[in-house]
N, C-alpha and C. Protein backbone atom coordinates (compact mmCIF):
# COMPACT_ATOMS: atom_id res chain seq x y z
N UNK A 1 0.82 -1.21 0.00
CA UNK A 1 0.00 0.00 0.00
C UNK A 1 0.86 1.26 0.00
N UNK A 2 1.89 1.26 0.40
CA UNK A 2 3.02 2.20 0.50
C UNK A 2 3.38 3.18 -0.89
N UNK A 3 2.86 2.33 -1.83
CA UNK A 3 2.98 3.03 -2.99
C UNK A 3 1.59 3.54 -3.96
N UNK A 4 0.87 3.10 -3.15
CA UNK A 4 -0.73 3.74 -3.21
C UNK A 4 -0.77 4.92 -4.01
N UNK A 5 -0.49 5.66 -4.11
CA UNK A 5 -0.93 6.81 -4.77
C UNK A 5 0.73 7.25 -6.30
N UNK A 6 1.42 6.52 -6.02
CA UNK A 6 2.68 6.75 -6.92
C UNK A 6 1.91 6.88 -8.56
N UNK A 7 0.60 6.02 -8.91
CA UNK A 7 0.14 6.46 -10.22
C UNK A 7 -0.31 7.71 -10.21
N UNK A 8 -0.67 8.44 -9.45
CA UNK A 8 -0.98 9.60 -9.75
C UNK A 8 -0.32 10.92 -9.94
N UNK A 9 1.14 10.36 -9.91
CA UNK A 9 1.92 11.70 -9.31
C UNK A 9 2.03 12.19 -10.70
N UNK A 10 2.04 12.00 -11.83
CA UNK A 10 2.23 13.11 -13.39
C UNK A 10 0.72 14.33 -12.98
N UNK A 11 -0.28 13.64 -12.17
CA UNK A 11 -1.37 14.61 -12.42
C UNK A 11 -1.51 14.99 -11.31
N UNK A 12 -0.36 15.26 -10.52
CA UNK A 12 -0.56 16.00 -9.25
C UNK A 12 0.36 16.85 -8.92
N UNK A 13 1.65 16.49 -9.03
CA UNK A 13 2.78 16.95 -8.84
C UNK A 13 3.80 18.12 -9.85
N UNK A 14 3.43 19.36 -8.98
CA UNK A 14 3.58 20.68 -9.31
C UNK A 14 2.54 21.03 -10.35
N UNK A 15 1.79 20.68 -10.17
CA UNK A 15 0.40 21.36 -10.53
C UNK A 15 -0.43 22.09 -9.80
N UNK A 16 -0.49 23.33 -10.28
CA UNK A 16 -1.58 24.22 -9.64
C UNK A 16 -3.51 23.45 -9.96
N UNK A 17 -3.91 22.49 -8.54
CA UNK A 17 -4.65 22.32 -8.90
C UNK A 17 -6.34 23.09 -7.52
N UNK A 18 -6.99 22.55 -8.07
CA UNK A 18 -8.26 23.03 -7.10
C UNK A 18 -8.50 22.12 -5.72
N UNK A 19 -9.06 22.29 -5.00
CA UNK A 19 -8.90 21.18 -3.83
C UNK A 19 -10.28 19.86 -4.39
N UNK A 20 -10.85 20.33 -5.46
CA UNK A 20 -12.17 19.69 -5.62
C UNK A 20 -11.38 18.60 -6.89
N UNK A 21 -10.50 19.31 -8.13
CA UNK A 21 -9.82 18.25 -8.89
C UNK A 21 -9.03 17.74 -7.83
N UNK A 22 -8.50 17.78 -7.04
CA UNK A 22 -7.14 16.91 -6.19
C UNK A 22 -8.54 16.27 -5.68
N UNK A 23 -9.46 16.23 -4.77
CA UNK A 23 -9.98 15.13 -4.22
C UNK A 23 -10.86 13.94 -5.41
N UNK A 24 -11.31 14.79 -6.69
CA UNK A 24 -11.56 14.10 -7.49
C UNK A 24 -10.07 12.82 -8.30
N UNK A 25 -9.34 13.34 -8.00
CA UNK A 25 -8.21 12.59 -9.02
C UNK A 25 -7.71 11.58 -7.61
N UNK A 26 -7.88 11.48 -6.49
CA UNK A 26 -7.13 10.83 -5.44
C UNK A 26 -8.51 9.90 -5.07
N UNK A 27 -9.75 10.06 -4.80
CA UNK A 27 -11.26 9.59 -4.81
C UNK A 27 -11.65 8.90 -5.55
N UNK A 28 -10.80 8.67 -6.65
CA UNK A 28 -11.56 7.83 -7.79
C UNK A 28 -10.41 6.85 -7.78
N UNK A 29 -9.09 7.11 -7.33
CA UNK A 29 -8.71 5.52 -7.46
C UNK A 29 -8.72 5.28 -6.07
N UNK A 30 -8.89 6.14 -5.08
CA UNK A 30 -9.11 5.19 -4.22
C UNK A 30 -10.62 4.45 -3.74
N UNK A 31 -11.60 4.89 -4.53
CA UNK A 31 -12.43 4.62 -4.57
C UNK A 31 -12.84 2.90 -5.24
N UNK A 32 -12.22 3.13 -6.39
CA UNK A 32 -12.32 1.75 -7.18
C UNK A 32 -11.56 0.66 -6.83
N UNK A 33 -10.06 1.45 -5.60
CA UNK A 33 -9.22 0.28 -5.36
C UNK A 33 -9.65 -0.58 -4.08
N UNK A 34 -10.45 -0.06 -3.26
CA UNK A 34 -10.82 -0.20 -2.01
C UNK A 34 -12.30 -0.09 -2.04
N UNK A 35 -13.46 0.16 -2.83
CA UNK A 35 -14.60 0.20 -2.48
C UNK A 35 -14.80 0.95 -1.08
N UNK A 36 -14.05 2.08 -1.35
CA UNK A 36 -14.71 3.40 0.00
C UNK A 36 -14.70 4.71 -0.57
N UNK A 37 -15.65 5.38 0.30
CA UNK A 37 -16.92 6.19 0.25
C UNK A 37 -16.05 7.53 0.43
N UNK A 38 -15.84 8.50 -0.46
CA UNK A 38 -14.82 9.23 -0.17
C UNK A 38 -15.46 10.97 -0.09
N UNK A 39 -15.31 11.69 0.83
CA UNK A 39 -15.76 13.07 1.09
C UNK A 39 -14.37 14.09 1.61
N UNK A 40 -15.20 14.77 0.90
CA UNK A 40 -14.24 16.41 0.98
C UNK A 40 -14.63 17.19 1.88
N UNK A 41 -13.62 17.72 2.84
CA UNK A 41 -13.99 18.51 3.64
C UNK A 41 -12.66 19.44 4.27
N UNK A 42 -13.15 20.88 4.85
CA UNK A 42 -12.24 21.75 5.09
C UNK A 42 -12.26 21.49 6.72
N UNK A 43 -11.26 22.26 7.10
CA UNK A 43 -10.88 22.57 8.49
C UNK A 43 -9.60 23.44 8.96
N UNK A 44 -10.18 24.09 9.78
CA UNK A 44 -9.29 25.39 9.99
C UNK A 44 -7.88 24.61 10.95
N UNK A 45 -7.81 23.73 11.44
CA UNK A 45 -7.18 22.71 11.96
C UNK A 45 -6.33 22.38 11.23
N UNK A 46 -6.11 22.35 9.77
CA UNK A 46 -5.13 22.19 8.68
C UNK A 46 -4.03 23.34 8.09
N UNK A 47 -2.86 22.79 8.25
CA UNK A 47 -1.87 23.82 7.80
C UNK A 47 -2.28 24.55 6.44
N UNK A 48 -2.51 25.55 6.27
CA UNK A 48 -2.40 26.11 4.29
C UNK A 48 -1.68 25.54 3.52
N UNK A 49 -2.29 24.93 2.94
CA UNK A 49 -1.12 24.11 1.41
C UNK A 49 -0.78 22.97 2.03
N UNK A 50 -1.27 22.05 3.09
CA UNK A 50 -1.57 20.90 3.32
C UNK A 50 -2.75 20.30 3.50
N UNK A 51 -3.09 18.63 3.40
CA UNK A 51 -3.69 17.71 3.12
C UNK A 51 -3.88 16.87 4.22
N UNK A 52 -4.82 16.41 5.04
CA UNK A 52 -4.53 15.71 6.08
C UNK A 52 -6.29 14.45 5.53
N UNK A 53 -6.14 13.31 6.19
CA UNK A 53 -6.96 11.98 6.20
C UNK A 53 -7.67 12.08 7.03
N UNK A 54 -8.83 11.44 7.34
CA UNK A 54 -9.49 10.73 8.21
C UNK A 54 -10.41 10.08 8.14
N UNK A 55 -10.52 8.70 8.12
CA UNK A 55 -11.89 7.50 7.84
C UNK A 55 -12.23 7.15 9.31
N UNK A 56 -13.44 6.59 8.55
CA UNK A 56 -14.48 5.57 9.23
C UNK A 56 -14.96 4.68 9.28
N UNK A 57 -15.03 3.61 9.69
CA UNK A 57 -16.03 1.77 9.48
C UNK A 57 -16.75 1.95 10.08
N UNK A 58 -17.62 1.67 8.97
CA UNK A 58 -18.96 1.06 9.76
C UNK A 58 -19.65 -0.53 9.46
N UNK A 59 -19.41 -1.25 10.32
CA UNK A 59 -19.31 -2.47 10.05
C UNK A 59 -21.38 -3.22 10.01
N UNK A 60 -22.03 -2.01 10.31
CA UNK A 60 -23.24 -2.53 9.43
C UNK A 60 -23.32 -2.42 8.44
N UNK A 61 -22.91 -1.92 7.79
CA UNK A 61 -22.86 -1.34 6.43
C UNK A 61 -22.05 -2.47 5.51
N UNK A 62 -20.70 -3.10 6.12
CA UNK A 62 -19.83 -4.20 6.06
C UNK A 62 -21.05 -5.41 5.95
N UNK A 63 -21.91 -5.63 6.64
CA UNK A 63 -22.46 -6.99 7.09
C UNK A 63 -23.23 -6.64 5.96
N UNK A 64 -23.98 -5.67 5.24
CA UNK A 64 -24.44 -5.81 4.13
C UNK A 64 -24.17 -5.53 2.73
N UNK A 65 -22.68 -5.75 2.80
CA UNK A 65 -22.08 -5.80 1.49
C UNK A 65 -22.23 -4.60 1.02
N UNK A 66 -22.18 -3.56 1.50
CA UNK A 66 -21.87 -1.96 0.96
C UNK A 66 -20.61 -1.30 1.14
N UNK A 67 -20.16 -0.19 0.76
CA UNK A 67 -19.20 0.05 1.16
C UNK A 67 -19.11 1.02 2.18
N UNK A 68 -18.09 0.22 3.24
CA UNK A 68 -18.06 0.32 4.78
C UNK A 68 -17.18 1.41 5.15
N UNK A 69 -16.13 1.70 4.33
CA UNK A 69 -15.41 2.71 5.33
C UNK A 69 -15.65 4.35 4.34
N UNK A 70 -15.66 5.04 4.82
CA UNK A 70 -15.29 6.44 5.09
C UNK A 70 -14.16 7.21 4.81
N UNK A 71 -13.29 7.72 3.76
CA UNK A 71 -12.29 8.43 3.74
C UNK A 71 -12.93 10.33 3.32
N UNK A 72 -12.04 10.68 4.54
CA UNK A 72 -12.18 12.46 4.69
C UNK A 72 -11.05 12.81 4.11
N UNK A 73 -11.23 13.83 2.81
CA UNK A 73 -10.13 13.88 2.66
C UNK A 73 -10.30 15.63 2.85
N UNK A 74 -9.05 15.90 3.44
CA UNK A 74 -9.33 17.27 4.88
C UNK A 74 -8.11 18.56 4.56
N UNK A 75 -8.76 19.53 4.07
CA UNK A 75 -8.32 20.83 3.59
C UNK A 75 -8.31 21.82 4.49
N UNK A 76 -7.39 22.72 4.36
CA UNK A 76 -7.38 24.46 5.09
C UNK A 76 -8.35 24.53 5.00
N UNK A 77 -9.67 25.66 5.51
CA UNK A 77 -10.16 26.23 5.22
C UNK A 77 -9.60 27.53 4.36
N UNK A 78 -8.71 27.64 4.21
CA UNK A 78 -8.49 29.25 3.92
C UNK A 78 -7.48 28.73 2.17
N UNK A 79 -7.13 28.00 2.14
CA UNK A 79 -6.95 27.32 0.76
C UNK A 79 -8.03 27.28 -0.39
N UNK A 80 -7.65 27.46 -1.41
CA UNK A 80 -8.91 27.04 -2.93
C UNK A 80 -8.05 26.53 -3.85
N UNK A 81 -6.65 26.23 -3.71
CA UNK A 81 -5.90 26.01 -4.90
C UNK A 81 -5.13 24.90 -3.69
N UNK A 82 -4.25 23.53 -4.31
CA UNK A 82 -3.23 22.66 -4.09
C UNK A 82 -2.45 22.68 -4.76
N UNK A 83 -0.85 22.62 -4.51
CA UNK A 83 0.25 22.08 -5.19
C UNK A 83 1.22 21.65 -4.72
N UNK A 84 1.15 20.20 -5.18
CA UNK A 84 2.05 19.16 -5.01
C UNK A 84 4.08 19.72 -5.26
N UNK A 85 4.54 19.46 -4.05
CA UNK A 85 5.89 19.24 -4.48
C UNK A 85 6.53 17.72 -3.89
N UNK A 86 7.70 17.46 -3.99
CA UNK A 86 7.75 15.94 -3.89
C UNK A 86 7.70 15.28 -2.41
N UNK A 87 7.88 16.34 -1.25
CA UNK A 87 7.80 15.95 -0.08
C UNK A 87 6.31 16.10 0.35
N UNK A 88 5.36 17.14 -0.17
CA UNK A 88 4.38 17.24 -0.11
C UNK A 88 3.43 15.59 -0.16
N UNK A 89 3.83 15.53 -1.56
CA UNK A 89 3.13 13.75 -2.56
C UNK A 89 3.65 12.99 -1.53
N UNK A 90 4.80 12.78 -0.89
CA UNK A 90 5.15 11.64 0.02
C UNK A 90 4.78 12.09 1.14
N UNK A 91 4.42 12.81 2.45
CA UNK A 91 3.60 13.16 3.38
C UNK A 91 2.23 12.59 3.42
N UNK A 92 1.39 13.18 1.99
CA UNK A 92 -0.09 12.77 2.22
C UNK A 92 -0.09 11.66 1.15
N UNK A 93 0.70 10.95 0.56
CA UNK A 93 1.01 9.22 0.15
C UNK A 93 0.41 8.54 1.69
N UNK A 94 1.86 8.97 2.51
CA UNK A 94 1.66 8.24 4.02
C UNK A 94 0.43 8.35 4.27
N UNK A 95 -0.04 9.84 5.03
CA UNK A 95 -1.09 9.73 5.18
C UNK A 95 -1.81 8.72 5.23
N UNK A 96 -2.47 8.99 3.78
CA UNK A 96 -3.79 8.40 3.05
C UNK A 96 -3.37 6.87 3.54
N UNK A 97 -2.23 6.04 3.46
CA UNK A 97 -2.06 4.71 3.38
C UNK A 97 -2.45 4.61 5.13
N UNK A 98 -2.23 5.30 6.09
CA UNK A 98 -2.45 4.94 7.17
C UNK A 98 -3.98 5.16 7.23
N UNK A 99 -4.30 5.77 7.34
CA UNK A 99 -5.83 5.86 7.14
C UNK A 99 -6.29 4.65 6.43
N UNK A 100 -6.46 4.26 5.48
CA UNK A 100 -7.31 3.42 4.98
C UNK A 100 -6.88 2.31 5.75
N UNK A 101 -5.39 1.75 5.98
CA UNK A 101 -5.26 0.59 6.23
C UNK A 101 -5.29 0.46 8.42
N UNK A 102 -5.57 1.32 8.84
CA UNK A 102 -5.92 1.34 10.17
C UNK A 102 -7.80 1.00 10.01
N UNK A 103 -8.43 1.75 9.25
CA UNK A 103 -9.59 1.02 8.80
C UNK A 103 -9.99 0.14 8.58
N UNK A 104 -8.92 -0.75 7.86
CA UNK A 104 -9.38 -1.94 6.90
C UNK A 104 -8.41 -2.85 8.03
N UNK A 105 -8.55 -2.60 8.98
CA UNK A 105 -7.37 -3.45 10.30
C UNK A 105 -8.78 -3.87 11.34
N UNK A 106 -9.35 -2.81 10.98
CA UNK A 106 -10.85 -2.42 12.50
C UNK A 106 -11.90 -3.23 11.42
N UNK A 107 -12.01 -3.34 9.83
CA UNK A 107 -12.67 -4.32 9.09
C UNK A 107 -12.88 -5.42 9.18
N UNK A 108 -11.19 -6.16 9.21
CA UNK A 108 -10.23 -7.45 9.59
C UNK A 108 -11.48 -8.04 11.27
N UNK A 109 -10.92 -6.94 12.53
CA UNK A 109 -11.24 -7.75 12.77
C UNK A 109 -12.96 -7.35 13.41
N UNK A 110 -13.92 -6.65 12.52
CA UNK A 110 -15.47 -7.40 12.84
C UNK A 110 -15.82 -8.19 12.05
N UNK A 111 -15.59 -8.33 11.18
CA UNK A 111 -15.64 -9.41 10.65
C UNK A 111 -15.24 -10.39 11.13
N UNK A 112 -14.32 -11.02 11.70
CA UNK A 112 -13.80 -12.12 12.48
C UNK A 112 -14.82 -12.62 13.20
N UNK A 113 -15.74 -11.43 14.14
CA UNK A 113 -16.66 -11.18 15.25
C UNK A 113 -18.31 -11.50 14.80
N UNK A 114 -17.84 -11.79 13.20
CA UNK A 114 -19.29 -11.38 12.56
C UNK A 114 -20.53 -10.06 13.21
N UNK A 115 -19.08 -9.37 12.81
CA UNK A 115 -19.72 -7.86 13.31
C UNK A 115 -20.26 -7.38 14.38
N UNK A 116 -20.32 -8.57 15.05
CA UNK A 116 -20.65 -7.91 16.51
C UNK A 116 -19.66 -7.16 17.33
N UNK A 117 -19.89 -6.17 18.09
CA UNK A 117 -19.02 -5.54 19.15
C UNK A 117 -19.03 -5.69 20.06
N UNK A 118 -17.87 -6.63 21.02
CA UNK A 118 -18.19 -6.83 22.18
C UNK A 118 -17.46 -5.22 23.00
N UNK A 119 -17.24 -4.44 22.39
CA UNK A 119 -16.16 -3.49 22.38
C UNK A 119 -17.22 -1.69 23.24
N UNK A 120 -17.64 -1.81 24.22
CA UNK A 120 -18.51 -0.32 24.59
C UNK A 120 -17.38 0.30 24.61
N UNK A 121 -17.03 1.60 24.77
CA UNK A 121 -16.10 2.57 25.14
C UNK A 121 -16.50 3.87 24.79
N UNK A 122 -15.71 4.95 25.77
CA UNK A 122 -16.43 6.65 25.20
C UNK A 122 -14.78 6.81 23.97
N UNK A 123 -15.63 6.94 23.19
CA UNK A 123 -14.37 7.47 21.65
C UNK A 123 -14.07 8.82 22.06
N UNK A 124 -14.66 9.67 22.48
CA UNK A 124 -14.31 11.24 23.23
C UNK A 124 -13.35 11.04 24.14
N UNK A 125 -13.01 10.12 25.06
CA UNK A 125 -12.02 10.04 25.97
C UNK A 125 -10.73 9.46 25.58
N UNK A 126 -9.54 10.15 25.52
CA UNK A 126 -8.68 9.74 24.34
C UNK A 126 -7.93 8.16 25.16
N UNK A 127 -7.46 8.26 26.27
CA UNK A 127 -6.73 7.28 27.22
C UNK A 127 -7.75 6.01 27.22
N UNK A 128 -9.37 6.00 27.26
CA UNK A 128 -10.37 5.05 27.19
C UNK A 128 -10.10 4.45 25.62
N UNK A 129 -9.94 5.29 24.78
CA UNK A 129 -10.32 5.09 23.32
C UNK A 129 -8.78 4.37 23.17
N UNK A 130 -7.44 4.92 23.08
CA UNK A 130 -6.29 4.16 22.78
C UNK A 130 -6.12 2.72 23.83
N UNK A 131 -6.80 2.60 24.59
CA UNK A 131 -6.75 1.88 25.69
C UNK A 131 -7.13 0.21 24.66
N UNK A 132 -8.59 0.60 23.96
CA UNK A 132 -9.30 -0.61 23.38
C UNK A 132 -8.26 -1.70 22.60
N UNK A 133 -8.54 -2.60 22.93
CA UNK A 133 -7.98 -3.74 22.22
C UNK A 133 -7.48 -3.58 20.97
N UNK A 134 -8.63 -3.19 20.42
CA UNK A 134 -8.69 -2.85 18.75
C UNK A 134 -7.90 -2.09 18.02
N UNK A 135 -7.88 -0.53 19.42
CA UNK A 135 -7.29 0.09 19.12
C UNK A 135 -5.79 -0.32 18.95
N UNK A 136 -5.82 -0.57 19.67
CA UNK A 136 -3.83 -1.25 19.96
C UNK A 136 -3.60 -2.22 18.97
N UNK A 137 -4.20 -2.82 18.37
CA UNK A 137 -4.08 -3.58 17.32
C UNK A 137 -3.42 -2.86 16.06
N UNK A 138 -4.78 -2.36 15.55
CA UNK A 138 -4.42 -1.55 14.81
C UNK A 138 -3.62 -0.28 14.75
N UNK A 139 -3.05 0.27 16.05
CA UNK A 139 -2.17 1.31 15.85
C UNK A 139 -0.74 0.74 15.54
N UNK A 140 -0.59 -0.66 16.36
CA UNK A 140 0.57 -1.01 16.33
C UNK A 140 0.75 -1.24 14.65
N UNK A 141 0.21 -1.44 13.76
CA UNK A 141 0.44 -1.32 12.28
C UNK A 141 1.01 -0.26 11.72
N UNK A 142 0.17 0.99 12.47
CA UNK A 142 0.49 2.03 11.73
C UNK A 142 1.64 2.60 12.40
N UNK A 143 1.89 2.66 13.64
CA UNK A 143 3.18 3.04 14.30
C UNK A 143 4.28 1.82 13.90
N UNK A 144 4.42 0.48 12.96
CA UNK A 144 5.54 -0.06 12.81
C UNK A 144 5.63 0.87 10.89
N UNK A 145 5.21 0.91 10.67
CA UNK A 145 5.25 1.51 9.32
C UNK A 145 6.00 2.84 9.59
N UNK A 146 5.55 3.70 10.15
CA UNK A 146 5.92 4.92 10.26
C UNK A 146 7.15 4.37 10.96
N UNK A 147 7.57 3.80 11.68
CA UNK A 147 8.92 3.77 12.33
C UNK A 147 9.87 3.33 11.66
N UNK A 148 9.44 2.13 9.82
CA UNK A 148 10.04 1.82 8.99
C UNK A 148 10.38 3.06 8.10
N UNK A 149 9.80 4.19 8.14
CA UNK A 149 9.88 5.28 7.46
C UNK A 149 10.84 5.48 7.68
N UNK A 150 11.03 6.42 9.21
CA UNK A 150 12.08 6.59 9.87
C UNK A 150 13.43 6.33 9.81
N UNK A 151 13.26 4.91 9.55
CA UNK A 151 14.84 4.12 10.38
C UNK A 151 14.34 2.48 10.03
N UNK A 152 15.73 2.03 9.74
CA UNK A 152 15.72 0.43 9.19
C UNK A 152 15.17 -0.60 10.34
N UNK A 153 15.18 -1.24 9.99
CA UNK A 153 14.52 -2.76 11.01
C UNK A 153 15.60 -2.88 12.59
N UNK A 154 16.58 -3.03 12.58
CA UNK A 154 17.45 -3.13 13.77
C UNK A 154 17.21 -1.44 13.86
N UNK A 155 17.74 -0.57 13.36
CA UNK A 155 17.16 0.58 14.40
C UNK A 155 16.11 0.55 15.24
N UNK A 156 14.88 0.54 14.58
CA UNK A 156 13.41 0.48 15.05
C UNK A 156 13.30 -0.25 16.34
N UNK A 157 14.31 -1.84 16.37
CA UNK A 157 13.81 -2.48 17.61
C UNK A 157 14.73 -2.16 18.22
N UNK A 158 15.90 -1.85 18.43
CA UNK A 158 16.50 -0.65 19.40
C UNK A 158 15.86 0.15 19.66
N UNK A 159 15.52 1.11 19.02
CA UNK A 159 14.50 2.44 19.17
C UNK A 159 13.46 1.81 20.40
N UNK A 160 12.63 0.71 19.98
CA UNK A 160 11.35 0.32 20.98
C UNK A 160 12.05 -0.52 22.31
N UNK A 161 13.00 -0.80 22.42
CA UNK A 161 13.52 -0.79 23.67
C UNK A 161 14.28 0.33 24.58
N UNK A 162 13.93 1.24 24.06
CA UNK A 162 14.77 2.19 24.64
C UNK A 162 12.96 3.27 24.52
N UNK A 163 12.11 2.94 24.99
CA UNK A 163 11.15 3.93 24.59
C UNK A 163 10.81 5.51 25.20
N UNK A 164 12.15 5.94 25.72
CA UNK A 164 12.03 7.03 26.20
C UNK A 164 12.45 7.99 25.56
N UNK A 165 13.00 7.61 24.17
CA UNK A 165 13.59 8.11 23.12
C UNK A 165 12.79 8.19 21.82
N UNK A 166 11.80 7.85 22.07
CA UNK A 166 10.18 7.71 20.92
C UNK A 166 10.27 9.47 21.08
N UNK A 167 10.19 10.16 19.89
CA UNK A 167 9.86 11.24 20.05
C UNK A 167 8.86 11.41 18.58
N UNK A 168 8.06 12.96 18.69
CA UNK A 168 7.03 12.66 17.34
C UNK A 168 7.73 12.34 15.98
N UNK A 169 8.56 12.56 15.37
CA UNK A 169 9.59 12.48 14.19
C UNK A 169 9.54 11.03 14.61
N UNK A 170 9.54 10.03 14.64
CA UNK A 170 9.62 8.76 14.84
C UNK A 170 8.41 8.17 14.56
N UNK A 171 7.64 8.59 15.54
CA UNK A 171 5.89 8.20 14.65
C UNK A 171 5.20 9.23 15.86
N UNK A 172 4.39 9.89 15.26
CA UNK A 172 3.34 10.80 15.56
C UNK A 172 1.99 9.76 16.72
N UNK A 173 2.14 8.51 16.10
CA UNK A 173 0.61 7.91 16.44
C UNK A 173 1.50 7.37 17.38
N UNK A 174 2.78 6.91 17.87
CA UNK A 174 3.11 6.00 19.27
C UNK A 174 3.72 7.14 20.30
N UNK A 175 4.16 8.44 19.52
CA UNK A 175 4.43 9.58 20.50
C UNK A 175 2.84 10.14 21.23
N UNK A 176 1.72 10.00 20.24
CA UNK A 176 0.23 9.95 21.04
C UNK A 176 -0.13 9.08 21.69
N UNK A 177 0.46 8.07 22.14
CA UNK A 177 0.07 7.39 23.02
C UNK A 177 0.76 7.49 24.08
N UNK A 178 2.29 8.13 24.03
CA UNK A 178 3.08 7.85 25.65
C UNK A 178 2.66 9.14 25.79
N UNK A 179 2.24 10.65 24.87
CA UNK A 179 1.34 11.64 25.66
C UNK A 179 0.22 11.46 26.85
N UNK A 180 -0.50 10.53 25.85
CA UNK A 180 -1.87 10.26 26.61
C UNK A 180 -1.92 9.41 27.84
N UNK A 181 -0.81 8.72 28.05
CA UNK A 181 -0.20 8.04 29.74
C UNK A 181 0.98 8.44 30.11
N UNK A 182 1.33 9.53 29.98
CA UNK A 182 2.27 10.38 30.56
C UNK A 182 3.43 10.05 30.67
N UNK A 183 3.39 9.42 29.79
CA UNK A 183 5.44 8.80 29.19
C UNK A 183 5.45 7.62 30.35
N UNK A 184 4.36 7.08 30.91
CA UNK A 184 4.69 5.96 31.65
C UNK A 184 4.82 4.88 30.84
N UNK A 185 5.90 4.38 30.75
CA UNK A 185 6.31 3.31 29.81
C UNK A 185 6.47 1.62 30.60
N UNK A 186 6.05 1.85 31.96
CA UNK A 186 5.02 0.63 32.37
C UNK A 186 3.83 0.43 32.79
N UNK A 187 2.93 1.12 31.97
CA UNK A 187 1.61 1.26 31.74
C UNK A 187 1.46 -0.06 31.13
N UNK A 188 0.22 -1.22 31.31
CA UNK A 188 -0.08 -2.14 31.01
C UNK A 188 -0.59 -1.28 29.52
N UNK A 189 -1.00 -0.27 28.88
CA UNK A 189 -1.66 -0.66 27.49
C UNK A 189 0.02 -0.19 26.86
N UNK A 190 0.64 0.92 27.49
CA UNK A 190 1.95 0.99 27.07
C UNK A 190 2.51 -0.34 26.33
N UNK A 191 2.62 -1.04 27.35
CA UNK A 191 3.76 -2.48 26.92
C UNK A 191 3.01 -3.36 26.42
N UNK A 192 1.47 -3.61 26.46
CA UNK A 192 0.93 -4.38 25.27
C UNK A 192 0.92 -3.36 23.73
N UNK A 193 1.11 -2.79 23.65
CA UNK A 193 1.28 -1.78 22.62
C UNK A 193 2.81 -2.13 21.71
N UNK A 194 3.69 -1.54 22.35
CA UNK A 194 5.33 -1.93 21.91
C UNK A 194 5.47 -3.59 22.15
N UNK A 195 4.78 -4.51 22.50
CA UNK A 195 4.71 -6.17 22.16
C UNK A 195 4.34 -6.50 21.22
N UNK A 196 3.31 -5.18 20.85
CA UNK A 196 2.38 -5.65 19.53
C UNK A 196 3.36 -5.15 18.38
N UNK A 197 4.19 -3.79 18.44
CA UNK A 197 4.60 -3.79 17.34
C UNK A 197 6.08 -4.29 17.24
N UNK A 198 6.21 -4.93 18.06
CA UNK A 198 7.62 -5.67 17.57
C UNK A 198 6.97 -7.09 17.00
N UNK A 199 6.05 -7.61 17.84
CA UNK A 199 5.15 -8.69 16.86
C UNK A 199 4.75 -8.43 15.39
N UNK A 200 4.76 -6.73 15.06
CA UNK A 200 3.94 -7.20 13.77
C UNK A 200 4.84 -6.53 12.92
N UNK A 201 6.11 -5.91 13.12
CA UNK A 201 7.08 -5.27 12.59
C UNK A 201 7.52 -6.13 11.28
N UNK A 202 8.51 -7.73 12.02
CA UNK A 202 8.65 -8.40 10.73
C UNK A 202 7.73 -8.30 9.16
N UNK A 203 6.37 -8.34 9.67
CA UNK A 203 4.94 -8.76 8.52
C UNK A 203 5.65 -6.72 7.84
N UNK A 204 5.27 -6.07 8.76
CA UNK A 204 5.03 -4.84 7.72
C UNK A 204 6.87 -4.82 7.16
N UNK A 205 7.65 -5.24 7.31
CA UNK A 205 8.95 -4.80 6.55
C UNK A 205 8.88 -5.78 5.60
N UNK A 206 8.19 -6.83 5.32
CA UNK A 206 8.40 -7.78 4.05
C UNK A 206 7.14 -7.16 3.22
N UNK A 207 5.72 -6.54 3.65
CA UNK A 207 4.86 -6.38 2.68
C UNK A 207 5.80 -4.57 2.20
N UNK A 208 6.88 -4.48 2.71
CA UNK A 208 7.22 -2.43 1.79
C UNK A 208 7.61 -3.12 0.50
């Protein structure tokens, strides 16, 4: 998935385009490649002249063979024009690939469940919400990827034994989690967290 969006870069890259052609030209293959539901939307929360993700599953929607997840694809408000330069295209590449595939991780497993949730929790409470099983599942995916970004395979598991040295430049989504328990790094979801991604590290460095 890492290279997810690399067909598009002749029609993106250093082009002065509109934010409505950029979500149309990024929406339609990811639309056809993934069967998800793709919307445009602004937010003052977004840097000017950047691009930021955010999906959703909904796994009734899954149980009836529709398409289940949700991709936001999330603009300045104060922007009307995009243009791609090459760090730009590789930023919201990442992105977009974490997004869908932290989705299609929370897909994986209701389906397993045949969609049931044994899972209550308040999603508003951030320490309740990273806490969930699920959650930790699936972050540990996206925090071994981003740490492959970073830094090679023996770095990385140095790096996660030494976790007081996790800083955001390393991965954004495992530096939000030792925020949200206060850099206690023997926090029971802490260390099922860094178990999980040294468990699933090998799988994501053979699928780059």
């Amino acid at each position: 998935m890492a290279k997810l969006m690399e067909p598009l870069k002749n029609d993106l890259l250093g082009i002065v385009r509109t934010k409505n052609e950029v979500s149309n030209i990024i929406g339609k293959m990811v639309s056809e490649t993934f069967r998800v539901d793709v919307i445009q939307a602004d937010a003052k929360e977004v840097d000017v002249g950047d691009i930021n993700f955010t999906a959703t599953y909904d796994s009734e929607l899954d149980s009836m063979n529709r398409p289940c997840i949700q991709l936001y694809i999330v603009y300045s408000n104060l922007d009307e024009f995009v243009v791609f330069d090459d760090e730009m295209f590789d930023r919201v590449s990442k992105r977009l690939c974490d997004s869908i595939s932290h989705e299609q991780i929370h897909q994986r497993q209701s389906r397993s469940r045949f969609w049931e949730d044994p899972f209550v929790y308040d999603s508003d409470n951030v320490v309740t919400y990273l806490s969930n099983k699920d959650e930790i599942d699936a972050y540990s995916y996206n925090i071994a990827n981003e740490l492959l970004d970073y830094a090679d395979y023996q770095t990385v598991l140095t790096l996660l034994q030494n976790p007081s040295k996790i800083n955001i430049e390393h991965s954004v989504n495992l530096w939000t989690y030792l925020i949200a328990f206060e850099n206690d790094y023997n926090h029971s979801v802490i260390k099922r967290l860094l178990q999980k991604i040294v468990k699933v590290l090998p799988e994501v460095k053979n699928q780059r």
